[in-house]
Protein backbone atom coordinates (compact mmCIF):
# COMPACT_ATOMS: atom_id res chain seq x y z
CA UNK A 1 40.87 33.03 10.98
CA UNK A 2 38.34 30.49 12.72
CA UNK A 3 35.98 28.13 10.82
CA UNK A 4 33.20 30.41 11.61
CA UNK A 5 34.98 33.61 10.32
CA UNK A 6 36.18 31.62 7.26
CA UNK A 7 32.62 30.64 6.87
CA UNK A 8 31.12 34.27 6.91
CA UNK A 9 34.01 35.77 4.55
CA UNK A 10 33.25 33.03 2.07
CA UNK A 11 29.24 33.99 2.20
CA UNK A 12 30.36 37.80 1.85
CA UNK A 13 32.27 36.79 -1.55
CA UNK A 14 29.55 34.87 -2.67
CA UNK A 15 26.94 37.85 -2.31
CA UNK A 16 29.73 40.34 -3.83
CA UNK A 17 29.63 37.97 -6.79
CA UNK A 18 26.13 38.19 -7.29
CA UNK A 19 24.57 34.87 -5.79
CA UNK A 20 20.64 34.03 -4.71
CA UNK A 21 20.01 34.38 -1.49
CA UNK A 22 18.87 31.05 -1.37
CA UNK A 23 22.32 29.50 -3.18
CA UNK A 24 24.18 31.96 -0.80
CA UNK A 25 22.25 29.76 2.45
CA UNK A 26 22.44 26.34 0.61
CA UNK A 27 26.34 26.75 0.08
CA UNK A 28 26.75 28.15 3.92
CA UNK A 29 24.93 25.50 5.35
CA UNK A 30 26.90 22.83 3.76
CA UNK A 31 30.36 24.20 4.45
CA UNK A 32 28.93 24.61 8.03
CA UNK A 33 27.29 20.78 8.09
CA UNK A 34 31.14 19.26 6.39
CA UNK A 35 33.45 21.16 9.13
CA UNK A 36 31.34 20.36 11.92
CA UNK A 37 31.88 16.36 10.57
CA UNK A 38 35.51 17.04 9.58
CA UNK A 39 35.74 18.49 13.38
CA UNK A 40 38.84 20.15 12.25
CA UNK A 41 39.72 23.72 11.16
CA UNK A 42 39.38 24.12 7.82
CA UNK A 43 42.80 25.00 6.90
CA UNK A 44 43.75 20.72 7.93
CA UNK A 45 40.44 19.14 5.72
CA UNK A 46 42.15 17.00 3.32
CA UNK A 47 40.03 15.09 0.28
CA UNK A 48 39.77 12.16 2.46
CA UNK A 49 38.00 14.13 5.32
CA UNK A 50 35.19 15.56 2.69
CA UNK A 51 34.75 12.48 0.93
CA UNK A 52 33.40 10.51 4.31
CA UNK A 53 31.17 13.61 4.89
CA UNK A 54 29.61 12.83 1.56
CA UNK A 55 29.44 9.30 2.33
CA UNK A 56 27.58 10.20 5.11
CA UNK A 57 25.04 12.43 3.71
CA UNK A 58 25.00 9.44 1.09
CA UNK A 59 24.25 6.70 3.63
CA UNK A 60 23.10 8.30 6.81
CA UNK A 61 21.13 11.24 5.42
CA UNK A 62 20.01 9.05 2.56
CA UNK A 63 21.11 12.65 -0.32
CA UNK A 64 20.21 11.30 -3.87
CA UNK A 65 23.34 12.10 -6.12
CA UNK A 66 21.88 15.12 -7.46
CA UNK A 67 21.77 16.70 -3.75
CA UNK A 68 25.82 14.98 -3.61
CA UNK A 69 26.85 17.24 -6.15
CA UNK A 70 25.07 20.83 -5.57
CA UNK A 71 27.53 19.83 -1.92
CA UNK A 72 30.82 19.35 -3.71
CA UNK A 73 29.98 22.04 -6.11
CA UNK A 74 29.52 24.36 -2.37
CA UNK A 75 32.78 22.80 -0.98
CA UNK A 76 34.82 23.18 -4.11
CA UNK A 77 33.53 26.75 -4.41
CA UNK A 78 34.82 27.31 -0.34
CA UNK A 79 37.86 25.75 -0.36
CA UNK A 80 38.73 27.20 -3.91
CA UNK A 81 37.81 30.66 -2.38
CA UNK A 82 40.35 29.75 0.44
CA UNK A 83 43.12 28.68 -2.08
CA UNK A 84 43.03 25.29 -1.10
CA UNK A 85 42.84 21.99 -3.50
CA UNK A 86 40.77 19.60 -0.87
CA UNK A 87 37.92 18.94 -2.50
CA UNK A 88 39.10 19.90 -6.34
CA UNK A 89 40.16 15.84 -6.64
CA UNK A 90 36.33 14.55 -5.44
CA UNK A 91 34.49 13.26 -8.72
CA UNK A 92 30.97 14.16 -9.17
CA UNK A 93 28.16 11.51 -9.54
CA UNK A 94 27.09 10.69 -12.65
CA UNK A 95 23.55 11.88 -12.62
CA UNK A 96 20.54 10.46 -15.27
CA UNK A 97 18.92 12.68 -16.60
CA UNK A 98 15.64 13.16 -15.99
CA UNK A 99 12.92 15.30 -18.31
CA UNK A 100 11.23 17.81 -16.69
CA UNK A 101 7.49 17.89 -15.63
CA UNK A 102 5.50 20.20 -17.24
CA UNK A 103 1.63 20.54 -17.57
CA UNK A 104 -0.75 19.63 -20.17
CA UNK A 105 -2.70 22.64 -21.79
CA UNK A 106 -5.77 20.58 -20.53
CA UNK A 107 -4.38 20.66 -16.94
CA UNK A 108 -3.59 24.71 -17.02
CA UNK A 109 -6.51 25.00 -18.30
CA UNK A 110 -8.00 23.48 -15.39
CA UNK A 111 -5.54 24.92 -13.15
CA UNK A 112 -6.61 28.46 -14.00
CA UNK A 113 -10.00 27.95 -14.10
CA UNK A 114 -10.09 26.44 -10.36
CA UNK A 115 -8.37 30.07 -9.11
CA UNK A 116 -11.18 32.42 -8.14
CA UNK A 117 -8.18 35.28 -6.15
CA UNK A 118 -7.51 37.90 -8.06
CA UNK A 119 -3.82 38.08 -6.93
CA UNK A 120 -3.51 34.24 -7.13
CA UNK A 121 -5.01 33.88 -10.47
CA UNK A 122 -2.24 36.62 -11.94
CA UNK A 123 0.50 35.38 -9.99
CA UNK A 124 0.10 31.91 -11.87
CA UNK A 125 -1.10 33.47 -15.20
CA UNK A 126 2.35 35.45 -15.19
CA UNK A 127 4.56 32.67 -14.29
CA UNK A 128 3.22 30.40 -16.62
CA UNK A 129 2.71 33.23 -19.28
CA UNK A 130 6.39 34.68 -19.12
CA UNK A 131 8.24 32.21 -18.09
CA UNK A 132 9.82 33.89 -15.17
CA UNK A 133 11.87 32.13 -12.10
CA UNK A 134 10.16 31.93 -8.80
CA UNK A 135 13.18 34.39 -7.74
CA UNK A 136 12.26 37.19 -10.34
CA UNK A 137 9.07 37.04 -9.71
CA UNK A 138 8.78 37.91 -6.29
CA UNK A 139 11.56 40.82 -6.96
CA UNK A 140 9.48 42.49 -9.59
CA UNK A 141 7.82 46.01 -8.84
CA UNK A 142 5.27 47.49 -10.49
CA UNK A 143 7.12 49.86 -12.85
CA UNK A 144 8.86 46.74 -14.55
CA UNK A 145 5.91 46.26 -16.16
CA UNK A 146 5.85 48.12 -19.67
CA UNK A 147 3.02 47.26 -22.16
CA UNK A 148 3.39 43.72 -22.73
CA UNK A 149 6.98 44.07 -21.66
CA UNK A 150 8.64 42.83 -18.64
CA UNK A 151 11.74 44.02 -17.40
CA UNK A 152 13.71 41.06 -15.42
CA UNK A 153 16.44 43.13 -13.40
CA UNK A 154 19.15 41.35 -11.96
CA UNK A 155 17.91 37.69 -12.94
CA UNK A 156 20.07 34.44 -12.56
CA UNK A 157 23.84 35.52 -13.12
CA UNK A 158 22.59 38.70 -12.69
CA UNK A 159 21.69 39.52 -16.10
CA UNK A 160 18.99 41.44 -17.02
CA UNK A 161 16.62 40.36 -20.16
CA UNK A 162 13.67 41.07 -21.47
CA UNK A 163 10.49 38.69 -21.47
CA UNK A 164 6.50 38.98 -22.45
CA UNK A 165 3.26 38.89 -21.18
CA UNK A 166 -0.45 38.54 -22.82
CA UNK A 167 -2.98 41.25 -22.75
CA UNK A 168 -5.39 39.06 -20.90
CA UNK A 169 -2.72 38.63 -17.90
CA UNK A 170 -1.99 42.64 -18.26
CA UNK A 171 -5.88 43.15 -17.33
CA UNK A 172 -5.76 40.83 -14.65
CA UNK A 173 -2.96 42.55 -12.97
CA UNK A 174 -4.55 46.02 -13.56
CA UNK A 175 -7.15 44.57 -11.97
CA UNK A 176 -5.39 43.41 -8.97
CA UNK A 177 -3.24 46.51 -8.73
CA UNK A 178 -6.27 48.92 -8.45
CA UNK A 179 -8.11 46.91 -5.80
CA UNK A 180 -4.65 47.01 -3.71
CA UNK A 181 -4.60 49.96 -0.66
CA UNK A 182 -1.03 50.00 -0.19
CA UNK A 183 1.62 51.88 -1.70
CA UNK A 184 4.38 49.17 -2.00
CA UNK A 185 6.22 49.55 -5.39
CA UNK A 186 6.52 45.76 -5.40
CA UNK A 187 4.07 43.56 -7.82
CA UNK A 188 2.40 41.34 -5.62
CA UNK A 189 1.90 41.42 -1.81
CA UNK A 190 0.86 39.67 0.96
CA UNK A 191 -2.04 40.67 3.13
CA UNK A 192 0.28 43.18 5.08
CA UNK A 193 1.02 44.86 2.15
CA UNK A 194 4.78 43.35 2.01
CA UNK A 195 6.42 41.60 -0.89
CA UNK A 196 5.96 38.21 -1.29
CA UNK A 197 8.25 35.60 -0.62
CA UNK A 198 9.66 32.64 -2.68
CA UNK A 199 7.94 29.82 -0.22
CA UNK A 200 4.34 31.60 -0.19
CA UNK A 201 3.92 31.59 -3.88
CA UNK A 202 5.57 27.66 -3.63
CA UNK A 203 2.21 27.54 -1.31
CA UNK A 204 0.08 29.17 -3.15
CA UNK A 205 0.56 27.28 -6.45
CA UNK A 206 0.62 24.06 -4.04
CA UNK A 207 -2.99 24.89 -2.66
CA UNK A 208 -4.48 25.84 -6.24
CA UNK A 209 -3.16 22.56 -7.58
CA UNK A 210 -4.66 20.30 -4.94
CA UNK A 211 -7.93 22.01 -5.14
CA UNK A 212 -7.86 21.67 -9.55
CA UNK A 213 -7.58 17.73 -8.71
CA UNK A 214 -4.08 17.85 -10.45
CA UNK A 215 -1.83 14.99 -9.20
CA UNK A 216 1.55 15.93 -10.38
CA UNK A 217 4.14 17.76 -8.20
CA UNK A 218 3.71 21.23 -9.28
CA UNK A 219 6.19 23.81 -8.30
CA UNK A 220 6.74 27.62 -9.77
CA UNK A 221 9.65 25.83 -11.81
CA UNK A 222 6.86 23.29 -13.40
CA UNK A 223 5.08 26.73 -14.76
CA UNK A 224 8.46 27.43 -16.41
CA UNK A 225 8.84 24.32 -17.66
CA UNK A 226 5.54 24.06 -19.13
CA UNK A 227 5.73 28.21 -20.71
CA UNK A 228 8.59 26.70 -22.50
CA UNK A 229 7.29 23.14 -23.59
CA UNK A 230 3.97 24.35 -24.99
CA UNK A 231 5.91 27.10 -27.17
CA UNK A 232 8.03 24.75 -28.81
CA UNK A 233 5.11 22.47 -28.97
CA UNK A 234 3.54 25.44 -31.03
CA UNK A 235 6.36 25.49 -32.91
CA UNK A 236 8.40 28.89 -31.51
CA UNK A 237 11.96 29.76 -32.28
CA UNK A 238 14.15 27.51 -29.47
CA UNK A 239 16.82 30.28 -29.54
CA UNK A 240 13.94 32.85 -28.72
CA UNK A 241 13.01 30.83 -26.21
CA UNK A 242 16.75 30.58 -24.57
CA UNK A 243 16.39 34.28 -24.52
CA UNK A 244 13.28 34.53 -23.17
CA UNK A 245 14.23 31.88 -20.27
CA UNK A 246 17.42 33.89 -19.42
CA UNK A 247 19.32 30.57 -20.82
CA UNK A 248 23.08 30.95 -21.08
CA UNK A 249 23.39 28.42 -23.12
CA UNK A 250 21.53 26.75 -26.00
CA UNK A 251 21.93 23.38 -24.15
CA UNK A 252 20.00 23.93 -21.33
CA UNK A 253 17.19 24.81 -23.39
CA UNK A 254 17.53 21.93 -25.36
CA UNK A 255 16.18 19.08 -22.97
CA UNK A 256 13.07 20.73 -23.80
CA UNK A 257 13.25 19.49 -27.14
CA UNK A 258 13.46 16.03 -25.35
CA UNK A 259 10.21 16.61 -24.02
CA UNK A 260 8.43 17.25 -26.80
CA UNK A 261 9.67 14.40 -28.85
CA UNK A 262 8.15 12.37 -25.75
CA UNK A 263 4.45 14.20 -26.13
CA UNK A 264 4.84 13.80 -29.77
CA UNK A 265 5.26 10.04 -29.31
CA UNK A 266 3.02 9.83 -26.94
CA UNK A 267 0.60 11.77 -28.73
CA UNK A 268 0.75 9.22 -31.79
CA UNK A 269 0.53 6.08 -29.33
CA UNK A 270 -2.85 7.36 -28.13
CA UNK A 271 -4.01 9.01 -31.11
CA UNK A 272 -3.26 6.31 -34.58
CA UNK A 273 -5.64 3.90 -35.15
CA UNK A 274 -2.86 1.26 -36.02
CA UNK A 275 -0.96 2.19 -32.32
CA UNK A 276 -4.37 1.08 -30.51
CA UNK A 277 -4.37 -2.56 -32.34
């Protein structure tokens, strides 16, 4: 077996086992990118071999360590899938980190107020409203809508859950939905009538936020970020909203905690008389 047939029966695995597309094309292009340094076949890469490739993309390509280790983690992953130990003794960065961005109530506020489409206006209603991934999102069809219910098939892992939406959202998405012509099953569309991708709604979230005058870097990811910060700042149930998140694990939820303690403090510091002496 060649590099390039090693390559594709590694991808084929990876889509068997339930991967993103875009993981799937992350993890292929770096296995791709590391043999095509090693300039060897893939069966004579020793630890030595990958760890100048990541010294490379360290020095040369100029990867921050978080981008380092989503590489080992798709080299590990290849050459584990190949039985092979090269890259199992490479030690991941240690990475600080960071809290996530989210935005204020003030700035959502304005954020929604400065979207005048129909379909835009919903799209960023229901991401910031449910809490959905980008990914979900664009995979959900009409009939995966039930009441305030949303049905999330297939999400990250591939498990499906069970997440909300507000009546005033629902409306707006009846709205939308009767004004569409087409007979596509999925959500939203595009202007041919086809299901939207992943980087258009990234570009439509990026255009609404530029014209609200908000200067933060705002990606679908910072709606998630900010559905879950403002309902623990309103005081929700964090293991609710681990469920409603699709959250494995408690921890990963938790950082949000983190970010409220921040708001909190910085809340006081602008707020107590005492803190402005």
């Amino acid at each position: 077996m060649n590099n390039k047939e090693a390559i594709q029966d590694f991808v084929t695995d990876l889509a068997l086992r339930g991967y993103s597309d875009n993981t799937i094309k992350a993890y292929k292009s770096t296995v791709k990118n590391a043999l095509e340094y090693c300039g060897k076949h893939y069966e004579e890469v020793t630890t030595l071999d990958l760890k100048k490739f990541l010294i490379f993309l360290q020095r040369e390509k100029e990867c921050t360590f978080k981008t380092i280790n989503r590489h080992v983690n798709a080299l590990r992953s290849f050459f584990k899938y190949h039985e092979m130990n090269a890259a199992e003794k490479i030690h991941l960065p240690r990475i600080e980190k960071t809290l996530p961005t989210f935005l204020s109530k003030e700035e959502i506020e304005r954020l929604l107020e400065s979207i005048s489409n129909k379909r835009d206006l919903a799209i960023v209603r229901m991401l910031y409203a449910s809490g959905l991934r980008v990914s979900e999102l664009v995979h959900l069809d009409k009939n995966d809508i039930e009441g305030n219910m949303v049905r999330v098939n297939l999400g990250k892992g591939k498990k499906d859950r069970i997440t909300y939406v507000d009546d005033g959202t629902l409306e707006l998405i009846k709205e939308y939905l009767n004004e569409r012509p087409d007979k596509n099953a999925s959500l939203f569309v595009n202007r041919r009538g086809k299901r939207l991708t992943e980087r258009s709604i990234e570009n439509i979230i990026k255009k609404h936020v530029k014209r609200a005058g908000i200067k933060k870097k705002v990606t679908p990811h910072t709606l998630r970020h900010t559905f879950a910060t403002h309902m623990l700042q309103n005081n929700a149930n964090i293991v609710v909203i681990q469920k409603l998140l699709g959250h494995a694990n408690l921890s990963t939820t938790q950082i949000y905690m983190h970010v409220t303690d921040e708001y909190k403090k910085e809340t006081y510091l602008n707020s107590h008389p005492l803190s402005k002496k």
